[in-house]
N, C-alpha and C. Protein backbone atom coordinates (compact mmCIF):
# COMPACT_ATOMS: atom_id res chain seq x y z
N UNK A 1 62.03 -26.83 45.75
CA UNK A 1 62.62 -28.08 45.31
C UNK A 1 63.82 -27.80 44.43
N UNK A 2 64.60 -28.81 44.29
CA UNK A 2 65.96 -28.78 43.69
C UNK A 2 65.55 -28.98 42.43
N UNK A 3 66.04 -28.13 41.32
CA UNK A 3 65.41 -28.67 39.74
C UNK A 3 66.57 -29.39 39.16
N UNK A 4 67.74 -30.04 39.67
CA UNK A 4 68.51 -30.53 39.00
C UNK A 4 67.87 -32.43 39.26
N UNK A 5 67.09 -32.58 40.29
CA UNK A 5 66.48 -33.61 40.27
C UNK A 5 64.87 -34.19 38.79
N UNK A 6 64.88 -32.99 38.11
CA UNK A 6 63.80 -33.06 37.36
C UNK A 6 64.52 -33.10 35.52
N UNK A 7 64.01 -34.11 35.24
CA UNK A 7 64.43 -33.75 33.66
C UNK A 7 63.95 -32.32 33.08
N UNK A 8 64.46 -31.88 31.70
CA UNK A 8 64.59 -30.95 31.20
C UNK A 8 63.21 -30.67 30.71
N UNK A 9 62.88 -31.98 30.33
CA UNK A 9 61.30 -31.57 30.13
C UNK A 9 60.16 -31.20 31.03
N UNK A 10 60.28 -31.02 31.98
CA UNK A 10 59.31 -30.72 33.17
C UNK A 10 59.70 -29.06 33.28
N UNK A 11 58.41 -28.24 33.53
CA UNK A 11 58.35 -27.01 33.26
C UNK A 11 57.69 -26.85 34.61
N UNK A 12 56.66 -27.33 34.95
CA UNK A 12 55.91 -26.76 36.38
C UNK A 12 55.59 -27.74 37.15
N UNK A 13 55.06 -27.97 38.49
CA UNK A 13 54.41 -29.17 39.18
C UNK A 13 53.54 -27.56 39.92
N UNK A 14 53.00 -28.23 40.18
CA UNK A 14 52.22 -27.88 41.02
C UNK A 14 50.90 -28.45 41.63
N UNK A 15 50.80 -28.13 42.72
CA UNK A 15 50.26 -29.45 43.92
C UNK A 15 48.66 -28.54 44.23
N UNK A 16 47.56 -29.38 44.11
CA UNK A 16 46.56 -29.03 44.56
C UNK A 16 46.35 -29.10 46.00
N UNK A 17 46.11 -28.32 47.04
CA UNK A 17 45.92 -28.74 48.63
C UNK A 17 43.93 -28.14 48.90
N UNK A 18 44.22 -28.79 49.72
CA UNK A 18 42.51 -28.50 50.36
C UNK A 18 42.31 -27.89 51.61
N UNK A 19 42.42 -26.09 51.51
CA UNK A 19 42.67 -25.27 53.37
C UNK A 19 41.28 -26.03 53.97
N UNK A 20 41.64 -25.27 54.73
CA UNK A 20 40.47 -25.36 56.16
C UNK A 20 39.21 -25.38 55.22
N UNK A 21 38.74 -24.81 54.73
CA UNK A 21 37.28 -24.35 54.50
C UNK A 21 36.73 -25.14 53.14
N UNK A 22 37.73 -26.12 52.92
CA UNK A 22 37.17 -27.20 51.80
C UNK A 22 37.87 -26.41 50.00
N UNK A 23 38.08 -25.54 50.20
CA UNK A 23 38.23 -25.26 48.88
C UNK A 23 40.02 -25.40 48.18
N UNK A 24 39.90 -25.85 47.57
CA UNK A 24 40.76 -26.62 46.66
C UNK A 24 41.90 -25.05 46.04
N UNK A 25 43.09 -25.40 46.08
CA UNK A 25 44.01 -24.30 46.09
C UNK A 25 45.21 -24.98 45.39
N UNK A 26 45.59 -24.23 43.95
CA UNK A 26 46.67 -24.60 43.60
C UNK A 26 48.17 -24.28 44.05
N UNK A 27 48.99 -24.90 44.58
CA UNK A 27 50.29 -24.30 45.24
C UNK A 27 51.53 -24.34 44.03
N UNK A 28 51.80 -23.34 43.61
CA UNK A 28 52.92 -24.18 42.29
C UNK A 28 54.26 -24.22 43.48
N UNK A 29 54.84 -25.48 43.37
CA UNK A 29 56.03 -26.10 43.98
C UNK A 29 57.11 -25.89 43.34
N UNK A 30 57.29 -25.89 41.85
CA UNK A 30 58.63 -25.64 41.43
C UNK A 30 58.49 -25.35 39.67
N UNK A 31 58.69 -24.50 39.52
CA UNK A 31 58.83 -23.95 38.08
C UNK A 31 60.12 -23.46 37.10
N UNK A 32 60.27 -23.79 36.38
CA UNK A 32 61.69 -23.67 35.54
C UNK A 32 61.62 -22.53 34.96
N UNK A 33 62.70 -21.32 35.07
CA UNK A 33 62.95 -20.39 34.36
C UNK A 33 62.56 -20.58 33.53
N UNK A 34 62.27 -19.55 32.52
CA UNK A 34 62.04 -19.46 30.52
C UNK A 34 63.48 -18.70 30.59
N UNK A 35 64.01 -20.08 29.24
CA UNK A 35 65.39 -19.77 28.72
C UNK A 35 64.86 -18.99 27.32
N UNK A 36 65.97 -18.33 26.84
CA UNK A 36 66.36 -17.42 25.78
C UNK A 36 66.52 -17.56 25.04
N UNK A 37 66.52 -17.23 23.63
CA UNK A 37 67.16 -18.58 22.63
C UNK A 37 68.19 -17.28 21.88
N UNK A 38 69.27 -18.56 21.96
CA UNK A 38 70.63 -17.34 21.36
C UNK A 38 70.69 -16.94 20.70
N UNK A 39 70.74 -16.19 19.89
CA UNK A 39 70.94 -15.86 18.51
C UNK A 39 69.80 -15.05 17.87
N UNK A 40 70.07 -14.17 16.92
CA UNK A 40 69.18 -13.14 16.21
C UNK A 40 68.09 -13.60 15.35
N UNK A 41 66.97 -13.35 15.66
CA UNK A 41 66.06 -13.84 14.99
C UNK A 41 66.21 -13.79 12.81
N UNK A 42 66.42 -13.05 12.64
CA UNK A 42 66.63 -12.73 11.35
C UNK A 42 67.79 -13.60 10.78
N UNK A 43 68.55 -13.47 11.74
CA UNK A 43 69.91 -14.64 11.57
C UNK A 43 69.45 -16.13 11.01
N UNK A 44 68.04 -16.28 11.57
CA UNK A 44 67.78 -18.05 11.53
C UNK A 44 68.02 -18.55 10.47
N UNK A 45 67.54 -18.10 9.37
CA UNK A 45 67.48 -19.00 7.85
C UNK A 45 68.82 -19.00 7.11
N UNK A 46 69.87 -18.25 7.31
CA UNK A 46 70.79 -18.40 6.92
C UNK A 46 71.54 -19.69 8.01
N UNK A 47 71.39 -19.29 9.21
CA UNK A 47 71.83 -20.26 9.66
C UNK A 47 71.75 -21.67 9.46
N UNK A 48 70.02 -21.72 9.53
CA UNK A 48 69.56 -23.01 9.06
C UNK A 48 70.24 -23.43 7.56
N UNK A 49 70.40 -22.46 6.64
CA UNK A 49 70.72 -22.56 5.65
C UNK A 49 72.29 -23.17 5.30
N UNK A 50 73.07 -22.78 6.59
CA UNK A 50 74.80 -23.13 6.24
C UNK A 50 74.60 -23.99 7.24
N UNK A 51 73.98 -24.50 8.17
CA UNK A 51 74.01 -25.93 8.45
C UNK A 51 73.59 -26.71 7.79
N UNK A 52 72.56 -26.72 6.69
CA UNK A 52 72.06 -27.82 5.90
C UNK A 52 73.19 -28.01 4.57
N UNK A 53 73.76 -26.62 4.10
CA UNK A 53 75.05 -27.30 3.27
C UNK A 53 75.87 -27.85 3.93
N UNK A 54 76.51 -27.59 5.02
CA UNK A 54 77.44 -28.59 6.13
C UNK A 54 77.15 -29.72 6.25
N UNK A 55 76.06 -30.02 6.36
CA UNK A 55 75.39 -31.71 6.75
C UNK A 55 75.71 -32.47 5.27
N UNK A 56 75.19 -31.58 3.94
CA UNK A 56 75.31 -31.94 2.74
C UNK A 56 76.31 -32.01 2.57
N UNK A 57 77.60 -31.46 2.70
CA UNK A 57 79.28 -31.87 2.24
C UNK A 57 79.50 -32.74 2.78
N UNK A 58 79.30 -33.17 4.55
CA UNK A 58 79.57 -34.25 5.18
C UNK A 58 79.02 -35.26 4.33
N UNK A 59 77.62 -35.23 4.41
CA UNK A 59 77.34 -36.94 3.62
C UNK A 59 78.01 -37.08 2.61
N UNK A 60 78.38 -36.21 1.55
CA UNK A 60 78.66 -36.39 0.55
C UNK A 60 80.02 -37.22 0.58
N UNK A 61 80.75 -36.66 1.40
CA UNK A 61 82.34 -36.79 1.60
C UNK A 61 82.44 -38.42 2.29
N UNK A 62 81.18 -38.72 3.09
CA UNK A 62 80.82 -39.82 3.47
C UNK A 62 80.81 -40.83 2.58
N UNK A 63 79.76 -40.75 1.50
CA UNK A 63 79.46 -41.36 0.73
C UNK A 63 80.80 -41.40 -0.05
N UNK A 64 81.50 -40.52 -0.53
CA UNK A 64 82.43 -40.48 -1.65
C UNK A 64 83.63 -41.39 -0.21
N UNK A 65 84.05 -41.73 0.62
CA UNK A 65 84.93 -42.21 1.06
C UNK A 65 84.80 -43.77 0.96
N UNK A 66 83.32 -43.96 1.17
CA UNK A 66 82.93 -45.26 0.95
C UNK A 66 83.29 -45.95 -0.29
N UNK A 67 83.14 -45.06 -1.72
CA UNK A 67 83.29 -45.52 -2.61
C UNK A 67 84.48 -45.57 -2.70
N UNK A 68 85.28 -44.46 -2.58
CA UNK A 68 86.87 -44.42 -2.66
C UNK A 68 87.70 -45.78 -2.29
N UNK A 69 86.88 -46.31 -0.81
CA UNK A 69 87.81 -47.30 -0.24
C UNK A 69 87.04 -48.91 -1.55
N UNK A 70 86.04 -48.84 -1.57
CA UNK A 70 85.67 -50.02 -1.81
C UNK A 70 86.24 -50.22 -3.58
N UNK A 71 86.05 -49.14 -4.55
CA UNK A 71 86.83 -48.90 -5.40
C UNK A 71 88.23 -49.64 -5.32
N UNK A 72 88.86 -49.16 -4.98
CA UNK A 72 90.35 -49.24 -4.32
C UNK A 72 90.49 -50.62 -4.19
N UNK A 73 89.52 -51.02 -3.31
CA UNK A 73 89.38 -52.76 -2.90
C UNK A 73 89.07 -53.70 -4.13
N UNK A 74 88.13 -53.31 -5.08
CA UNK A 74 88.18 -54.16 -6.58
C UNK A 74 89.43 -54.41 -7.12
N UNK A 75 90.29 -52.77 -7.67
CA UNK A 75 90.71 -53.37 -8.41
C UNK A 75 92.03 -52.46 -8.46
N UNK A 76 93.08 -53.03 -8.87
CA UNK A 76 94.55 -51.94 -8.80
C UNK A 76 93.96 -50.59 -9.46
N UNK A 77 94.54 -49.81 -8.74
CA UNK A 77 94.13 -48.30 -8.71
C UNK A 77 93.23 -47.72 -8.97
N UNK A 78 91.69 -48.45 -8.68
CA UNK A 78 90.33 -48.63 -8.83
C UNK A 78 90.07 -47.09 -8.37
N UNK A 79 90.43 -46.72 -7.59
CA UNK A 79 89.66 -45.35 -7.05
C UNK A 79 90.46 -44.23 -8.52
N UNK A 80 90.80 -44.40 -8.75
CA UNK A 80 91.36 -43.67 -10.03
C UNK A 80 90.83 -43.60 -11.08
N UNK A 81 90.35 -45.03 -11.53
CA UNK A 81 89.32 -45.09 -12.53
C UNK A 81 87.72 -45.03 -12.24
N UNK A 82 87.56 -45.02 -11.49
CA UNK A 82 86.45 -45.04 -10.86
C UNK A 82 85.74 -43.47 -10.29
N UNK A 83 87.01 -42.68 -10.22
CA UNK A 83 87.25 -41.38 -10.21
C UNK A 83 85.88 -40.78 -10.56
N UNK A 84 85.46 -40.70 -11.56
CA UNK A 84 84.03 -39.72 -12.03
C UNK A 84 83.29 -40.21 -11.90
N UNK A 85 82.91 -41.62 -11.70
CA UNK A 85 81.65 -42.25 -11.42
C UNK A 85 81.48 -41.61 -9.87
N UNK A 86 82.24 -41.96 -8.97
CA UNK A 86 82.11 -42.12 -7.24
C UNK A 86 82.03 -40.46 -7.18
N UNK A 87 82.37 -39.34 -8.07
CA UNK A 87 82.22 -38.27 -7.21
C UNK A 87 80.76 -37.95 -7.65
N UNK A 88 80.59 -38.37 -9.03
CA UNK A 88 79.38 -37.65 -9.55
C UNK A 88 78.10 -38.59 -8.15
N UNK A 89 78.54 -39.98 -7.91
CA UNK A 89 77.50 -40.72 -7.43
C UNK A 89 77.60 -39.80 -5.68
N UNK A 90 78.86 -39.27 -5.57
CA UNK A 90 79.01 -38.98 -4.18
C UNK A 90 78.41 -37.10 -4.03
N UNK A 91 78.30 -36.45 -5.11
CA UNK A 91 77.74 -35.43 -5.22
C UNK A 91 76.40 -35.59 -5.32
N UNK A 92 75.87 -36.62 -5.75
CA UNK A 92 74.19 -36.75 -6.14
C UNK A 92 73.07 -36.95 -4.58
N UNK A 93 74.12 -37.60 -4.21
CA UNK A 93 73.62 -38.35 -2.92
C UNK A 93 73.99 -37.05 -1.62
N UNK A 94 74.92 -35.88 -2.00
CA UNK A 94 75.19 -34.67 -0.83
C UNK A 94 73.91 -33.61 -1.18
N UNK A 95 73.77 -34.04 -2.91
CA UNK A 95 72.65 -32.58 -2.97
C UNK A 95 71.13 -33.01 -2.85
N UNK A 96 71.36 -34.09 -2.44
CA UNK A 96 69.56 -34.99 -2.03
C UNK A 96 69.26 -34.27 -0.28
N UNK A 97 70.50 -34.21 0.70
CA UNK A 97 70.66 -34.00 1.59
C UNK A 97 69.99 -32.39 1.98
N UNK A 98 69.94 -31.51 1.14
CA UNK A 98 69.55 -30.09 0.86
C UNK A 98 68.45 -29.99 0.51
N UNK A 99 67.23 -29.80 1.52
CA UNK A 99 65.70 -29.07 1.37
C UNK A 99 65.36 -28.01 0.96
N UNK A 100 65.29 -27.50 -0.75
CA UNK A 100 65.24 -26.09 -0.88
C UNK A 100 64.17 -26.00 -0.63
N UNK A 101 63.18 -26.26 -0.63
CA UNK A 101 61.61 -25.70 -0.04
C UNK A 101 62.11 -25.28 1.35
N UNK A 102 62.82 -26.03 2.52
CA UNK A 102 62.84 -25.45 3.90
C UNK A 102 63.83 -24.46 4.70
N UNK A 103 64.70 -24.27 2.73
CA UNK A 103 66.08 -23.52 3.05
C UNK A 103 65.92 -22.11 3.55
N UNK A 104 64.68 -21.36 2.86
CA UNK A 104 64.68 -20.14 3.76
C UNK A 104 63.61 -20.12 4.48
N UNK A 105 62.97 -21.18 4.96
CA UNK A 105 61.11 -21.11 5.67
C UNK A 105 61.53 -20.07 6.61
N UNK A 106 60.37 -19.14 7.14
CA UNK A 106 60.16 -18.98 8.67
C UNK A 106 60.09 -20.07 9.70
């Protein structure tokens, strides 16, 4: 069988038939390679580790743009004065984003 017809989640089918003599016989029909997984095992936790600060600067920068614009929108040169409130509030809310319990798990 063609496996591009099967989602990614399907690993085996296989079809029970019944020969001549009554007894019940598994036929496997179509089975999906075992993929590889890229990258060095030892590598993982750092990795995991500089993607979870990445995710954390993004929100942060997220959050701090939000304030920046809405700042801005109160009051003449609001993001200026508003300056240390929105980064400290926009830093608080990037380092919530960071699981140190799961930063170096196995």
């Amino acid at each position: 069988m063609d496996a591009t017809n099967f989602s990614k989640a399907v690993r085996r089918i296989t079809v029970l038939r019944a020969d001549a003599s009554g007894e019940i016989t598994p036929i496997e029909v179509f089975k999906r390679k075992a993929t590889r997984k890229k990258g060095t095992r030892i590598l993982g936790p750092v990795e995991r580790a500089t993607r979870q600060v990445a995710e954390a600067h993004a929100r942060a920068a997220s959050s701090y743009l939000g304030r920046h614009a809405s700042s801005n929108a109160k009051r003449k040169d609001g993001w200026l004065r508003d300056l240390n409130v929105n980064l400290m509030r926009a830093t608080r809310k990037g380092s919530k984003a960071i699981k140190v319990n799961r930063l170096f798990s196995y």
